[in-house]
PDB file of N, CA and C in Angstrom:
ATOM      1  N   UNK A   1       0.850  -1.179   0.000  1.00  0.00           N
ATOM      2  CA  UNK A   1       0.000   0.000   0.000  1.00  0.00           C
ATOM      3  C   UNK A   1       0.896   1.243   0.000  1.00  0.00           C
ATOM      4  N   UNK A   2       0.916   2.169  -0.932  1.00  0.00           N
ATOM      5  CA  UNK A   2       1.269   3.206  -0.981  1.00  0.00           C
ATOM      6  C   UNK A   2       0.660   4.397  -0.463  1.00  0.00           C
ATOM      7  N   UNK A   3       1.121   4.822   0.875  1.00  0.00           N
ATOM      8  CA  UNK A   3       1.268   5.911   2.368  1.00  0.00           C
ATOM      9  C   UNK A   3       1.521   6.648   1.788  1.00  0.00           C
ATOM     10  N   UNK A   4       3.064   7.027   0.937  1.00  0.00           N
ATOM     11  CA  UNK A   4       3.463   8.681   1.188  1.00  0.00           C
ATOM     12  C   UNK A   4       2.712   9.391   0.305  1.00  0.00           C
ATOM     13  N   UNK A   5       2.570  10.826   1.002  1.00  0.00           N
ATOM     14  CA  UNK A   5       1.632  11.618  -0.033  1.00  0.00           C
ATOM     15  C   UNK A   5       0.520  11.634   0.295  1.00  0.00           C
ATOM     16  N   UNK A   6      -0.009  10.803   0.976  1.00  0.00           N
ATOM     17  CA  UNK A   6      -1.186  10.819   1.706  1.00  0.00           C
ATOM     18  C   UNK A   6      -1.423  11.113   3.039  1.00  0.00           C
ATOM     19  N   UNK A   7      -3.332  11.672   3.381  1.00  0.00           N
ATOM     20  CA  UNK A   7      -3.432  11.791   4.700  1.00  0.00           C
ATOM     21  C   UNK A   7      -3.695  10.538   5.452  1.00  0.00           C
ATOM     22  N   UNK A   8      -3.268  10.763   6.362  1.00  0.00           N
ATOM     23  CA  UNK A   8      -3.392   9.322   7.420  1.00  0.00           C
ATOM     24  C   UNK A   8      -3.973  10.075   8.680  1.00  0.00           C
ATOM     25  N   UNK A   9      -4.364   9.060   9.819  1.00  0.00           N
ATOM     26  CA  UNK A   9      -4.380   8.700  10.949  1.00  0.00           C
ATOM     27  C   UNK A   9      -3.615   7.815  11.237  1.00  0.00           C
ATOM     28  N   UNK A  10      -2.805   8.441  12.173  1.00  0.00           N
ATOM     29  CA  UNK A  10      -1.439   7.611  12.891  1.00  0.00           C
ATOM     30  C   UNK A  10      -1.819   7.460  14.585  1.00  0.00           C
ATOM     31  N   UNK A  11      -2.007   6.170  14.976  1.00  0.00           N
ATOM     32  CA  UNK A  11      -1.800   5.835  16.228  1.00  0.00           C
ATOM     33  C   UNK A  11      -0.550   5.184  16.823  1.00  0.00           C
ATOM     34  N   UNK A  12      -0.093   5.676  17.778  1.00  0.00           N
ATOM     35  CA  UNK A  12       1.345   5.121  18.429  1.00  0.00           C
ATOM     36  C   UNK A  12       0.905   4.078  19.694  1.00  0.00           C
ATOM     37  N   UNK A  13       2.108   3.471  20.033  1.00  0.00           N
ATOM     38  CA  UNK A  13       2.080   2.759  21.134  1.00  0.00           C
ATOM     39  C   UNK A  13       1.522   3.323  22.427  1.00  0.00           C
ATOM     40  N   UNK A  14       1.734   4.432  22.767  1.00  0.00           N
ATOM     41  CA  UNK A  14       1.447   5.707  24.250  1.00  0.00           C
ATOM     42  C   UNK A  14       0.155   6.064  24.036  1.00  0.00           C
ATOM     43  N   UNK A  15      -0.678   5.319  22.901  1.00  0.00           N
ATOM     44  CA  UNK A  15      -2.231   6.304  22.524  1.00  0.00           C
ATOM     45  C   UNK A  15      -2.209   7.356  22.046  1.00  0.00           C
ATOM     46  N   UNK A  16      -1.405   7.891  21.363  1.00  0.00           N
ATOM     47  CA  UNK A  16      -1.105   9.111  20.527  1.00  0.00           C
ATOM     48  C   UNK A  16      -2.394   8.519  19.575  1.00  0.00           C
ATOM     49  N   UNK A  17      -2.854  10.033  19.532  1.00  0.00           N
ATOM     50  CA  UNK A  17      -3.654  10.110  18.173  1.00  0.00           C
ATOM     51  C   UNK A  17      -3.500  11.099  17.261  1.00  0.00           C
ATOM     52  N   UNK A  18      -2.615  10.895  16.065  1.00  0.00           N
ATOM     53  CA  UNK A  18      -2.053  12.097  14.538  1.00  0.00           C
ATOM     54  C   UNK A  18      -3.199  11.937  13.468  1.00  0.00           C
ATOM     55  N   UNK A  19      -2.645  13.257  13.075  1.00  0.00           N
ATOM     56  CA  UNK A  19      -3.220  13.006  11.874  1.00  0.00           C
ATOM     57  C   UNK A  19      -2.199  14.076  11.095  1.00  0.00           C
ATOM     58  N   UNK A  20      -2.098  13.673   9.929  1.00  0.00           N
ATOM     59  CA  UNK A  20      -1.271  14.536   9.070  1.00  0.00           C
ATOM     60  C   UNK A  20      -1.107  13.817   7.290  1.00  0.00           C
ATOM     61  N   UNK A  21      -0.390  14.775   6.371  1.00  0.00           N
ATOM     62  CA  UNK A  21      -0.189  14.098   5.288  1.00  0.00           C
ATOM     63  C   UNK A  21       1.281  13.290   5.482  1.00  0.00           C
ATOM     64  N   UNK A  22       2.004  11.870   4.714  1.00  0.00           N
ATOM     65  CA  UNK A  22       2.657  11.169   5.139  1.00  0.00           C
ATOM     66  C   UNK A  22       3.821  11.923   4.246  1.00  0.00           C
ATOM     67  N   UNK A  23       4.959  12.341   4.883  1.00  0.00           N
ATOM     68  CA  UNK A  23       6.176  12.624   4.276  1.00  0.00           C
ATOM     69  C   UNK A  23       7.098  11.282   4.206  1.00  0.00           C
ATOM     70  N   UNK A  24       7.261  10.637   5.122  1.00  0.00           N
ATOM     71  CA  UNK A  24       8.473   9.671   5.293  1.00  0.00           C
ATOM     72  C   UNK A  24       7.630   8.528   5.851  1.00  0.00           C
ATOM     73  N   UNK A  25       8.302   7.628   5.924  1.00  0.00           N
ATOM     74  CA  UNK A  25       7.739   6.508   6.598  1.00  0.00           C
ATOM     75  C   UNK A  25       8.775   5.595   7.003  1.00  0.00           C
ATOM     76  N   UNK A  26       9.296   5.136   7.948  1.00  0.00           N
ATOM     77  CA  UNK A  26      10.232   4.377   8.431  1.00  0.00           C
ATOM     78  C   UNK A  26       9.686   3.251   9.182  1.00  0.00           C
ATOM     79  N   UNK A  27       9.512   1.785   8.011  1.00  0.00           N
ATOM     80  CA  UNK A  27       8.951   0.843   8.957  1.00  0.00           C
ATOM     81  C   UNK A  27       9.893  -0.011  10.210  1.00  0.00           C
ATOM     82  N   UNK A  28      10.520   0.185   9.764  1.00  0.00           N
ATOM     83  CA  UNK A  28      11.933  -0.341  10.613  1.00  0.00           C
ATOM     84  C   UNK A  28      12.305   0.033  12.057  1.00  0.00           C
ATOM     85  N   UNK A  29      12.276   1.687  11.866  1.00  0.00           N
ATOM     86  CA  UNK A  29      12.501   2.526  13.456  1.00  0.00           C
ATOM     87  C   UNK A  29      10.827   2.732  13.997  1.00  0.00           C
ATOM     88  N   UNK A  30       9.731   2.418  13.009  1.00  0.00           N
ATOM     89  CA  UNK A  30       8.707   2.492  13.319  1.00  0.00           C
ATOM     90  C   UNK A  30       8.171   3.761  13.871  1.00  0.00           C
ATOM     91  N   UNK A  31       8.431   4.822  12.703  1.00  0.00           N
ATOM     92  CA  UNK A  31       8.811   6.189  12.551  1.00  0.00           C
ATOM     93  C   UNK A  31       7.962   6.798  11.359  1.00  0.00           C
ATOM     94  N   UNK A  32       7.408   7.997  11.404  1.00  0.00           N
ATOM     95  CA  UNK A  32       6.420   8.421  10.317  1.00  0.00           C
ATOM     96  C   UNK A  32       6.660  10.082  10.442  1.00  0.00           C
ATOM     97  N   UNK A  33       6.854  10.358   9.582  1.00  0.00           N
ATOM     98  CA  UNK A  33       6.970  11.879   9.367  1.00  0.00           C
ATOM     99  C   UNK A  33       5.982  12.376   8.857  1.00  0.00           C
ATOM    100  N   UNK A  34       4.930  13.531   9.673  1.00  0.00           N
ATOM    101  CA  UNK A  34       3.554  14.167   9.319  1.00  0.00           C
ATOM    102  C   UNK A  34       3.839  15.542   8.615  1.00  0.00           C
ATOM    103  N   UNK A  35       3.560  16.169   7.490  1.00  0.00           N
ATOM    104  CA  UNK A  35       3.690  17.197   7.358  1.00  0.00           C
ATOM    105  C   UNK A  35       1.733  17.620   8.004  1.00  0.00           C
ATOM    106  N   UNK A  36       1.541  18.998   7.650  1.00  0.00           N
ATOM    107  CA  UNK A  36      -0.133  19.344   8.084  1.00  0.00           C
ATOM    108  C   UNK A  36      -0.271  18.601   9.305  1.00  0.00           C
ATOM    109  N   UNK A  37       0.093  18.460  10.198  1.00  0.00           N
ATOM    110  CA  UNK A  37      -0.043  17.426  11.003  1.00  0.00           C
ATOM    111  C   UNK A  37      -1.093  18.114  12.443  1.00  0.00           C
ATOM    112  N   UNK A  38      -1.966  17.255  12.932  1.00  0.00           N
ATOM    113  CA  UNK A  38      -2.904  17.239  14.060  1.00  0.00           C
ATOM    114  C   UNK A  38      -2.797  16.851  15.080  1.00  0.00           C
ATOM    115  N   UNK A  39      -2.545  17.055  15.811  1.00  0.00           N
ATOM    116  CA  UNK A  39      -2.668  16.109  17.394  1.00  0.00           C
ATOM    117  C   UNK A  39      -3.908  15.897  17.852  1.00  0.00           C
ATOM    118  N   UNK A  40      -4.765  15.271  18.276  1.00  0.00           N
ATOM    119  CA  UNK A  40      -5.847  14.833  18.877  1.00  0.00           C
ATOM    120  C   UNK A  40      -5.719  14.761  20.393  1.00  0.00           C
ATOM    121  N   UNK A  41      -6.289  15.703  20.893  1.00  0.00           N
ATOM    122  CA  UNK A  41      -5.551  15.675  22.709  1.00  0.00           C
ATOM    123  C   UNK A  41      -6.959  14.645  23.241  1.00  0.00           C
ATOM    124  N   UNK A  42      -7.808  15.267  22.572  1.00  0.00           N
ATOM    125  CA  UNK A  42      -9.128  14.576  23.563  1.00  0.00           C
ATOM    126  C   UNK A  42     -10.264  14.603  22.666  1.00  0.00           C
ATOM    127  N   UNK A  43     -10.995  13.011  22.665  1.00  0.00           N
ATOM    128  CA  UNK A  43     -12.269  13.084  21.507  1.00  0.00           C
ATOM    129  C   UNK A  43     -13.369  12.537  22.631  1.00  0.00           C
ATOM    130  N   UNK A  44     -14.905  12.436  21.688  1.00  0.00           N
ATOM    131  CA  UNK A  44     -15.715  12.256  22.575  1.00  0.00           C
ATOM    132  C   UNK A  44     -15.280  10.176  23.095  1.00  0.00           C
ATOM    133  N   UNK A  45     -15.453  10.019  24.003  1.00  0.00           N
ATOM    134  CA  UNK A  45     -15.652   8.744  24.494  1.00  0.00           C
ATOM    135  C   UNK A  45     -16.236   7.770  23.182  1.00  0.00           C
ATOM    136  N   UNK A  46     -16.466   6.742  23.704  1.00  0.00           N
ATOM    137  CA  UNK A  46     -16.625   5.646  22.672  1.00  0.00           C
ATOM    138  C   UNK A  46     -17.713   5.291  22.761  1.00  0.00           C
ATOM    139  N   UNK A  47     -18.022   5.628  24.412  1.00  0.00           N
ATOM    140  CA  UNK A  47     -19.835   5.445  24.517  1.00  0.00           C
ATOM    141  C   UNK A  47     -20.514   6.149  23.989  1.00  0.00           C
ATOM    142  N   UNK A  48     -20.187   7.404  23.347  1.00  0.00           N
ATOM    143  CA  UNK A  48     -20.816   7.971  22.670  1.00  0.00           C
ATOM    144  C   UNK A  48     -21.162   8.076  21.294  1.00  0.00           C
ATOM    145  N   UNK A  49     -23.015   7.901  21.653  1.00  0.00           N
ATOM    146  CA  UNK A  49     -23.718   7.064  19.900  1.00  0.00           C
ATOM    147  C   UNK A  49     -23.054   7.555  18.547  1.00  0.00           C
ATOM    148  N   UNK A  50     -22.461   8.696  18.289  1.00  0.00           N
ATOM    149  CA  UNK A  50     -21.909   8.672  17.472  1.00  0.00           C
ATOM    150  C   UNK A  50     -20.673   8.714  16.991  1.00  0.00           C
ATOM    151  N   UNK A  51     -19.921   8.117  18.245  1.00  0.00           N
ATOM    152  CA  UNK A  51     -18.154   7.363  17.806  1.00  0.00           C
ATOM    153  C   UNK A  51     -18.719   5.863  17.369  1.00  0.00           C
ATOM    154  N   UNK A  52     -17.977   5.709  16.273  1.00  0.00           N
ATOM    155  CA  UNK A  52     -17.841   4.102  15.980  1.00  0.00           C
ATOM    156  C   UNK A  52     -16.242   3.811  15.548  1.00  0.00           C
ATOM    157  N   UNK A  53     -15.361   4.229  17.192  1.00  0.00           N
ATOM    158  CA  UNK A  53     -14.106   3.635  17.261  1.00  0.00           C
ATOM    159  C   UNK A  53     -13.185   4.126  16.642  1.00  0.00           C
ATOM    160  N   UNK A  54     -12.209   4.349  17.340  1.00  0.00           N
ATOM    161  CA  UNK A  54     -10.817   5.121  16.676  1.00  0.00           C
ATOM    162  C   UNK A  54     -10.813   5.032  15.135  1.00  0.00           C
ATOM    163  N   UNK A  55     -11.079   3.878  14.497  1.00  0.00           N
ATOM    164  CA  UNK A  55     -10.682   4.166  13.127  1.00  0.00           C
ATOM    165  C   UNK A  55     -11.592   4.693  12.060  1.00  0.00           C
ATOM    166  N   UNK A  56     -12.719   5.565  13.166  1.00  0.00           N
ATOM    167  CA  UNK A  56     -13.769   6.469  12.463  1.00  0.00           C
ATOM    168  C   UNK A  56     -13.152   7.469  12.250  1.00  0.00           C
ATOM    169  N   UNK A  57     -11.925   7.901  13.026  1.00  0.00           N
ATOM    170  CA  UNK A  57     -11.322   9.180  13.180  1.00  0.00           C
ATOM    171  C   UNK A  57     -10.676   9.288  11.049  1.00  0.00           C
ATOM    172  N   UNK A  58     -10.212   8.186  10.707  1.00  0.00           N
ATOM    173  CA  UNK A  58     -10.281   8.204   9.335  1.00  0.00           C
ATOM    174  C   UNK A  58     -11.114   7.890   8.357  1.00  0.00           C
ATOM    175  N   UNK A  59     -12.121   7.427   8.693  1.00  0.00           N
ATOM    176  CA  UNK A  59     -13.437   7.413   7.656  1.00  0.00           C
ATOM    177  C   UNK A  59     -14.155   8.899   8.157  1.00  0.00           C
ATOM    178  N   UNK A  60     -14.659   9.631   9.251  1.00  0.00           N
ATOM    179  CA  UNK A  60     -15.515  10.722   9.284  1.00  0.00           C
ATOM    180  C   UNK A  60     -14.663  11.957   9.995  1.00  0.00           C
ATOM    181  N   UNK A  61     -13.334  11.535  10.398  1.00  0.00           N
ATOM    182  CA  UNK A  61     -12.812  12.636  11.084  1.00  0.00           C
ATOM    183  C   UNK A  61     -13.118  12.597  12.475  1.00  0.00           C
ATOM    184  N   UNK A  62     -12.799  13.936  13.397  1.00  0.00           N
ATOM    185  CA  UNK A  62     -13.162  13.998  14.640  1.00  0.00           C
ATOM    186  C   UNK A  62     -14.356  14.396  15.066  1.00  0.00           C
ATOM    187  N   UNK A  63     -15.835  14.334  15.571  1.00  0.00           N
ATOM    188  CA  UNK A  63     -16.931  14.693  16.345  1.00  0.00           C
ATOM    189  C   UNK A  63     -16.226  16.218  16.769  1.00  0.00           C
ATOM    190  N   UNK A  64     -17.704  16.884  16.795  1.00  0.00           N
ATOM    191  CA  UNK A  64     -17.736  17.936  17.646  1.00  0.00           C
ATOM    192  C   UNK A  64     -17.167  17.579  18.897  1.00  0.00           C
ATOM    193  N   UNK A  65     -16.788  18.700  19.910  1.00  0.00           N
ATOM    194  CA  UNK A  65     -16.802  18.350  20.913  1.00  0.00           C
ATOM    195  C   UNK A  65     -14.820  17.718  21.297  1.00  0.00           C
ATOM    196  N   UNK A  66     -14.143  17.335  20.333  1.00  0.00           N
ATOM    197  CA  UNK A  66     -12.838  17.018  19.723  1.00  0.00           C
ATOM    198  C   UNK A  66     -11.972  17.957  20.270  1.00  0.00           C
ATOM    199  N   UNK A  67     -10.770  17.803  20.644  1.00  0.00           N
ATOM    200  CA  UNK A  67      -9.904  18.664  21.561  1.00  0.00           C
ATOM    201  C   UNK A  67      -8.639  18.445  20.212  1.00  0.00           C
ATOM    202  N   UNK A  68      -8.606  19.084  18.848  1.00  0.00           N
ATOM    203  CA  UNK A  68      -7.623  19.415  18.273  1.00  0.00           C
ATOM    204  C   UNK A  68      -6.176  20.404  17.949  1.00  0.00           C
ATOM    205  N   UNK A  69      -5.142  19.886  18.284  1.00  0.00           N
ATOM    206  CA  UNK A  69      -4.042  20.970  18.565  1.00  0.00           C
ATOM    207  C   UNK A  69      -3.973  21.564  17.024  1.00  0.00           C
ATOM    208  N   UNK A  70      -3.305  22.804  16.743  1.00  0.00           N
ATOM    209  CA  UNK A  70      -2.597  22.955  15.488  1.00  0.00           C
ATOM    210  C   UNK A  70      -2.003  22.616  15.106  1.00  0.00           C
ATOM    211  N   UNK A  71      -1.916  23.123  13.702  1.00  0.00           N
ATOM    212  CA  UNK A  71      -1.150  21.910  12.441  1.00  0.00           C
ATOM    213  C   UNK A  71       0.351  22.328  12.648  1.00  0.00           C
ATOM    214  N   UNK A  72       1.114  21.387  12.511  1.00  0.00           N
ATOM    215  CA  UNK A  72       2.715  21.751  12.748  1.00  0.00           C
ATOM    216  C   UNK A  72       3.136  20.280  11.483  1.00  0.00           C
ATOM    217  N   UNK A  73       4.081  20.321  11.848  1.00  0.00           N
ATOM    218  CA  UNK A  73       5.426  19.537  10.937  1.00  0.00           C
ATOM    219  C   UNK A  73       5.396  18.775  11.937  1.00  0.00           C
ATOM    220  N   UNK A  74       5.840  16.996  12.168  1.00  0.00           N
ATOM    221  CA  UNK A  74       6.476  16.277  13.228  1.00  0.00           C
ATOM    222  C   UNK A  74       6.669  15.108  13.179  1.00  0.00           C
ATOM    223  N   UNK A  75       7.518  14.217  13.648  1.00  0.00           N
ATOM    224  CA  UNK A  75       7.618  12.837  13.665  1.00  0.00           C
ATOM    225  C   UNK A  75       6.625  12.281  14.946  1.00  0.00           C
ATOM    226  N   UNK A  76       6.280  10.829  14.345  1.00  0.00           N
ATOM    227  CA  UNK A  76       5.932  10.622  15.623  1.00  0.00           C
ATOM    228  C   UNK A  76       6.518   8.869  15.462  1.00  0.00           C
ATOM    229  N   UNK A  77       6.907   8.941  16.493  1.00  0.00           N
ATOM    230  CA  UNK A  77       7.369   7.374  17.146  1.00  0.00           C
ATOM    231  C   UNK A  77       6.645   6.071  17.997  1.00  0.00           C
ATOM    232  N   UNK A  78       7.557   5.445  17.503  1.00  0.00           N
ATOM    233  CA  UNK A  78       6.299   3.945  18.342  1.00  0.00           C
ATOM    234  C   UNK A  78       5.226   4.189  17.465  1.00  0.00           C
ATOM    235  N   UNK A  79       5.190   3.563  15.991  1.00  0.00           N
ATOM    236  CA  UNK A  79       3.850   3.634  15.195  1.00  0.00           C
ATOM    237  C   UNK A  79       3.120   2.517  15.373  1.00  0.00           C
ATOM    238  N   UNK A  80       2.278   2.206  16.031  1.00  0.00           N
ATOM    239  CA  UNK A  80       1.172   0.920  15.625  1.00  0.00           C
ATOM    240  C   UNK A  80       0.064   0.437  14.929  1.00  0.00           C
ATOM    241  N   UNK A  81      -0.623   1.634  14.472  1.00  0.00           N
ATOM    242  CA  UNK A  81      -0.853   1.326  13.003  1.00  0.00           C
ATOM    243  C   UNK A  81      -1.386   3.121  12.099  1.00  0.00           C
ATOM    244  N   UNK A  82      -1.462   3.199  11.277  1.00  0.00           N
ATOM    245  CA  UNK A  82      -1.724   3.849   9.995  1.00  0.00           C
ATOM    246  C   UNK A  82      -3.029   3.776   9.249  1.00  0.00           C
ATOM    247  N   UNK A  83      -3.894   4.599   9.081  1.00  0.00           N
ATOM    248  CA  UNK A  83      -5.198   4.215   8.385  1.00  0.00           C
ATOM    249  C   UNK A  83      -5.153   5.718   8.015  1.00  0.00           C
ATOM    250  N   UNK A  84      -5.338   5.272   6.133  1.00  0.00           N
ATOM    251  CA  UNK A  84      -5.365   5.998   5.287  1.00  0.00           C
ATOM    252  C   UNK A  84      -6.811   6.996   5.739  1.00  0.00           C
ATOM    253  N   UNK A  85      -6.796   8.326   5.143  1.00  0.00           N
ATOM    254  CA  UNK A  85      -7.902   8.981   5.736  1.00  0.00           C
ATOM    255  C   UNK A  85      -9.102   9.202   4.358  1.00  0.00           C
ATOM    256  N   UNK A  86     -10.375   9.190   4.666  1.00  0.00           N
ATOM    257  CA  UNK A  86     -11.403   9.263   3.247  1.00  0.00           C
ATOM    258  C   UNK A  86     -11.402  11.167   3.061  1.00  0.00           C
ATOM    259  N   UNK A  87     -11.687  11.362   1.884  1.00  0.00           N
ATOM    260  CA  UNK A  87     -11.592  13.355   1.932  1.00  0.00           C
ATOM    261  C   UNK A  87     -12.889  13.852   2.755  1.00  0.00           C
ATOM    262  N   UNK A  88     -13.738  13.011   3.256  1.00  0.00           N
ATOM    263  CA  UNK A  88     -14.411  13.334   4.314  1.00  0.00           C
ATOM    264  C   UNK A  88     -13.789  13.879   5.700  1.00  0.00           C
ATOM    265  N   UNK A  89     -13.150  12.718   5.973  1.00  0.00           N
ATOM    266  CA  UNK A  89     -12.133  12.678   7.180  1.00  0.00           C
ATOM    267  C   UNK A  89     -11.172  13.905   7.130  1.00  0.00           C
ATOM    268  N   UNK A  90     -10.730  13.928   6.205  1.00  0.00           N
ATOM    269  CA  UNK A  90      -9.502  14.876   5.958  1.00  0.00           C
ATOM    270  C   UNK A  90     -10.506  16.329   5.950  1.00  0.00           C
ATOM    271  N   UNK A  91     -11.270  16.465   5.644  1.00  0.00           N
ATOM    272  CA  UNK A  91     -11.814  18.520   5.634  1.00  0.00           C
ATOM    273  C   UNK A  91     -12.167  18.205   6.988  1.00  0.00           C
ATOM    274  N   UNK A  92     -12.716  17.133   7.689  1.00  0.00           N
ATOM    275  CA  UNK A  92     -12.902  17.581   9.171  1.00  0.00           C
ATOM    276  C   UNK A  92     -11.821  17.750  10.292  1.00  0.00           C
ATOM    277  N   UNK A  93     -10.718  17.128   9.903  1.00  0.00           N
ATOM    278  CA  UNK A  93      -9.345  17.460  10.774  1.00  0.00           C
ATOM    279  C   UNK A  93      -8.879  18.643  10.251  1.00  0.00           C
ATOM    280  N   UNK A  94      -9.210  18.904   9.085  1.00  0.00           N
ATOM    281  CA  UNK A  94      -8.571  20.625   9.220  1.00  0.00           C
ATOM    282  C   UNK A  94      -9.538  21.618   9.149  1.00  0.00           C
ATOM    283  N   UNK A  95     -10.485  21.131   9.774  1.00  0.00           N
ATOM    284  CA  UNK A  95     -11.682  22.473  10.096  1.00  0.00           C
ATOM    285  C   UNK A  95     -11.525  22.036  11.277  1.00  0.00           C
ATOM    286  N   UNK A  96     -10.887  21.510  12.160  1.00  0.00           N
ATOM    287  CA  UNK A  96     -11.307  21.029  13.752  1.00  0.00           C
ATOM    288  C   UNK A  96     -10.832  21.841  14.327  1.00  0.00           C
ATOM    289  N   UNK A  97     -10.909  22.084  15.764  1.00  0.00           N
ATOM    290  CA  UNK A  97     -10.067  23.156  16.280  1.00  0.00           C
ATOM    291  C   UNK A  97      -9.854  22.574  17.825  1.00  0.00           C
ATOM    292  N   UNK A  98      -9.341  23.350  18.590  1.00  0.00           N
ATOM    293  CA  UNK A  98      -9.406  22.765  20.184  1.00  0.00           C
ATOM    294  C   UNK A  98     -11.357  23.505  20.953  1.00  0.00           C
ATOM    295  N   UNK A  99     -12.038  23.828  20.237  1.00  0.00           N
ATOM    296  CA  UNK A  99     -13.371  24.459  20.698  1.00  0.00           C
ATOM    297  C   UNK A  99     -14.637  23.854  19.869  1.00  0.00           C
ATOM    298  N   UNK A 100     -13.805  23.149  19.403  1.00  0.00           N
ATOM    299  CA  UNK A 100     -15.156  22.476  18.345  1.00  0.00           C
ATOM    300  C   UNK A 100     -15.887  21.443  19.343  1.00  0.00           C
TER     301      UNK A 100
END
């Protein structure tokens, strides 16, 4: 599957939740370089009827209510997995904000 160039959702080992377009990818050091990149500090719970599970965060993006940092440049480490994002997903991580 061809990653670079694309937006992803990147989850790490620590529960990191990214999002960004893929510059680099290092499966080896298990290493991913985000350009546009998102941090996800805090989303709604899972009990809530309309999360259907972390890897909604790349089919619909983040819910209102979503605690999103600004976009920066960054690596992130300890990758455990990668899910390509739909252009749904992707206009809602960059309309998100930390007040949404």
């Amino acid at each position: 599957m061809k990653l670079v160039g694309q937006y992803a959702v990147v989850f790490n080992c620590h529960r990191g939740i990214y999002f960004g377009k893929i510059k680099k990818l290092d499966r080896d050091r298990k290493m991913i370089e985000l350009t546009e990149a998102r941090h996800c500090f805090y989303r709604p719970p899972t009990g809530d009827p309309n999360c259907e599970g972390n890897y909604s965060l790349a089919v619909k993006g983040p819910l209102d209510g979503a605690k999103i940092g600004p976009e920066v440049n960054m690596l992130v480490f300890d990758v455990a997995n990668v899910v390509p994002c739909t252009k749904e997903a992707v206009e809602r991580w960059k309309n998100s904000s930390w007040s949404n």
